[in-house]
Protein backbone atom coordinates (compact mmCIF):
# COMPACT_ATOMS: atom_id res chain seq x y z
CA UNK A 1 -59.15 -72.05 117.82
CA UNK A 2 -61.31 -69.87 116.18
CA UNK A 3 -60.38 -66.59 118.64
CA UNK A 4 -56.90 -67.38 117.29
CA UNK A 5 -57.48 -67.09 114.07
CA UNK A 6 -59.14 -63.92 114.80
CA UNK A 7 -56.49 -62.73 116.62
CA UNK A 8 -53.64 -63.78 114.13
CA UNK A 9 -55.68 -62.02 111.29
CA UNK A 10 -56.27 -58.47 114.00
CA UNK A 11 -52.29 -59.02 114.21
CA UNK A 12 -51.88 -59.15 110.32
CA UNK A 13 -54.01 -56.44 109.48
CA UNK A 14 -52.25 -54.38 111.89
CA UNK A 15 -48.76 -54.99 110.32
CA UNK A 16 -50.08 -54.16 107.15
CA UNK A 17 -51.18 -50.54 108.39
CA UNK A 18 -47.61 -50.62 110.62
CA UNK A 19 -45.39 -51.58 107.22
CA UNK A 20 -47.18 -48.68 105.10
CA UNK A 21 -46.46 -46.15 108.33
CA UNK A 22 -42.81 -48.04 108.24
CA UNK A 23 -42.31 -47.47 104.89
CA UNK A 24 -42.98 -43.66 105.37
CA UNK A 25 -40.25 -43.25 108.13
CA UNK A 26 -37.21 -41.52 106.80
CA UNK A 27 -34.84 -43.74 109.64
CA UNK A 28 -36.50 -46.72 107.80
CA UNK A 29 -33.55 -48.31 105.53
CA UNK A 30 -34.57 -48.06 101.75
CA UNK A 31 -34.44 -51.52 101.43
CA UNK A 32 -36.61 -52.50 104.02
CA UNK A 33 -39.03 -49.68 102.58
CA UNK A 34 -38.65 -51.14 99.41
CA UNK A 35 -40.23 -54.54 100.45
CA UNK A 36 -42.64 -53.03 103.51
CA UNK A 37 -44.43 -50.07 100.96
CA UNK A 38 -44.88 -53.04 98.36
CA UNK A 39 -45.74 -55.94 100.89
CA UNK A 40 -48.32 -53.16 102.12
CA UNK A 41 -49.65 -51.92 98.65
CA UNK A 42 -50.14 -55.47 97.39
CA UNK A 43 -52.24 -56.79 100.76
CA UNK A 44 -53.94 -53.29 100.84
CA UNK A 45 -54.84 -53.75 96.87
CA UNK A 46 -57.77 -55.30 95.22
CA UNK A 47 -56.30 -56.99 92.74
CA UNK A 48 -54.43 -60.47 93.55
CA UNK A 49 -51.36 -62.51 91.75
CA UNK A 50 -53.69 -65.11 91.61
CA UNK A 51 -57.05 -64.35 91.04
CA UNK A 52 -59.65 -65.52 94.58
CA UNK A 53 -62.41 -67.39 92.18
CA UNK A 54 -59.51 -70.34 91.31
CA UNK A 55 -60.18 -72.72 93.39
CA UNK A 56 -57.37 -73.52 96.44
CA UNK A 57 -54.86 -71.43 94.43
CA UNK A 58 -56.62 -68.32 94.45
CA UNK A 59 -56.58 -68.15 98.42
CA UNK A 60 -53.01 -68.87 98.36
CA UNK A 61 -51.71 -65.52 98.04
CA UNK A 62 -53.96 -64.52 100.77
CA UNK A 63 -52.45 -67.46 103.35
CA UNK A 64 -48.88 -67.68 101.95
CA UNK A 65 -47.87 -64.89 100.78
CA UNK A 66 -49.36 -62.00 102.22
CA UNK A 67 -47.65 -63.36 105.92
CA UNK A 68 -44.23 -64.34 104.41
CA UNK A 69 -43.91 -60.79 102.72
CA UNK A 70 -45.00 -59.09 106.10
CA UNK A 71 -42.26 -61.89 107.92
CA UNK A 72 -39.80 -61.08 105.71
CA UNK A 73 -40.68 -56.64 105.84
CA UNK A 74 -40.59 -57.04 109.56
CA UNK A 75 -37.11 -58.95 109.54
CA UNK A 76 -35.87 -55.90 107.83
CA UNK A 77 -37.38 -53.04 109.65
CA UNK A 78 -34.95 -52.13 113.06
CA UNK A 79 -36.90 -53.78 115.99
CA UNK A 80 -37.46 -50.02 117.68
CA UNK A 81 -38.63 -48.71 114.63
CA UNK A 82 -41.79 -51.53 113.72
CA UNK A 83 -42.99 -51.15 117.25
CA UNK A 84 -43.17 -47.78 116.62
CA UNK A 85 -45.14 -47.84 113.60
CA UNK A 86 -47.29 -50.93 115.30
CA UNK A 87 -48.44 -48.41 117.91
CA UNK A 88 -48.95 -45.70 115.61
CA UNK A 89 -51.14 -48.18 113.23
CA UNK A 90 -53.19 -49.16 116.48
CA UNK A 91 -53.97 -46.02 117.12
CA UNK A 92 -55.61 -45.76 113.92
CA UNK A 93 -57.69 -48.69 114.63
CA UNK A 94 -59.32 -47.02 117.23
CA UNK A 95 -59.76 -44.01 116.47
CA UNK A 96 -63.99 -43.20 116.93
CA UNK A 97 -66.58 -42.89 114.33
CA UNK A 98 -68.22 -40.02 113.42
CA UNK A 99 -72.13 -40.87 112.93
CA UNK A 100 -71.97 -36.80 111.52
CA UNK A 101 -69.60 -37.98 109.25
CA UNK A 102 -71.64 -40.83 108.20
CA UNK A 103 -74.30 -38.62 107.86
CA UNK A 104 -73.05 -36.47 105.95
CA UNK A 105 -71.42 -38.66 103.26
CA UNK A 106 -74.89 -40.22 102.84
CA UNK A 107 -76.91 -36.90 102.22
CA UNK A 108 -74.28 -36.13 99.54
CA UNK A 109 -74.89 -39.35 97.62
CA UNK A 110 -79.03 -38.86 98.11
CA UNK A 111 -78.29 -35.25 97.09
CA UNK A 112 -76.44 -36.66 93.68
CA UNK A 113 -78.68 -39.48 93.16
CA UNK A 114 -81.97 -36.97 93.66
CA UNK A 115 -79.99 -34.69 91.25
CA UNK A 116 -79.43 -37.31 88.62
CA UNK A 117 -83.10 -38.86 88.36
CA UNK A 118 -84.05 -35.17 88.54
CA UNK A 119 -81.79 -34.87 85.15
CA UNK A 120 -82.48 -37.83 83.41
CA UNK A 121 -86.44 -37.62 84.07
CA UNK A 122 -87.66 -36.43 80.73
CA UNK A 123 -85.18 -38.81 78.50
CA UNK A 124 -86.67 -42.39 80.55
């Protein structure tokens, strides 16, 4: 059961990533754009209708709404066209990591944070 869930949630997160691509695609009807680029934005955004720390009700957009919006985006999106953008946003999910990359990012922040304390020494 739980390998399910798992899998229905891989699935969801991938037609998130597929609607946004969708939504991009000129052969895409505007409606269907319409609902897929805001379906996307909203499960892709960090800020909920209803708010996660009220009780039941705040995990309701996340269970309810979130899959009936990507239903309903999918429903409008020609068939060809969402497995398209499907493969497109599993591609993304695989794509490797860079450890350099990782690197890198983190030698900035020490560099800024070294920098900062370094500024501020004299005024603590």
């Amino acid at each position: 059961m739980l390998e399910k869930a798992k899998a229905w949630a891989r699935g969801l997160k991938r037609d998130v990533v597929a609607l946004w691509i969708a939504a991009a695609d000129p052969q895409v009807p505007l409606l269907a754009k319409i609902v897929a680029g805001a379906v996307a934005a909203y499960a892709l955004s960090p800020i909920d209708l209803i708010p996660d720390f009220i009780p039941i009700l705040g995990y309701l957009d996340d269970l309810l709404i979130v899959p009936l919006g990507i239903l309903l985006a999918v429903r409008l999106i020609p068939a060809n066209l969402m497995e398209e953008a499907r493969a497109k946003a599993s591609e993304r999910s695989i794509r490797p990591i860079s450890r350099i990359g990782l690197a890198l990012i983190l030698v900035i922040w020490l560099s800024c944070l070294i920098f900062l304390v370094w500024s501020f020494r004299g005024t603590l």
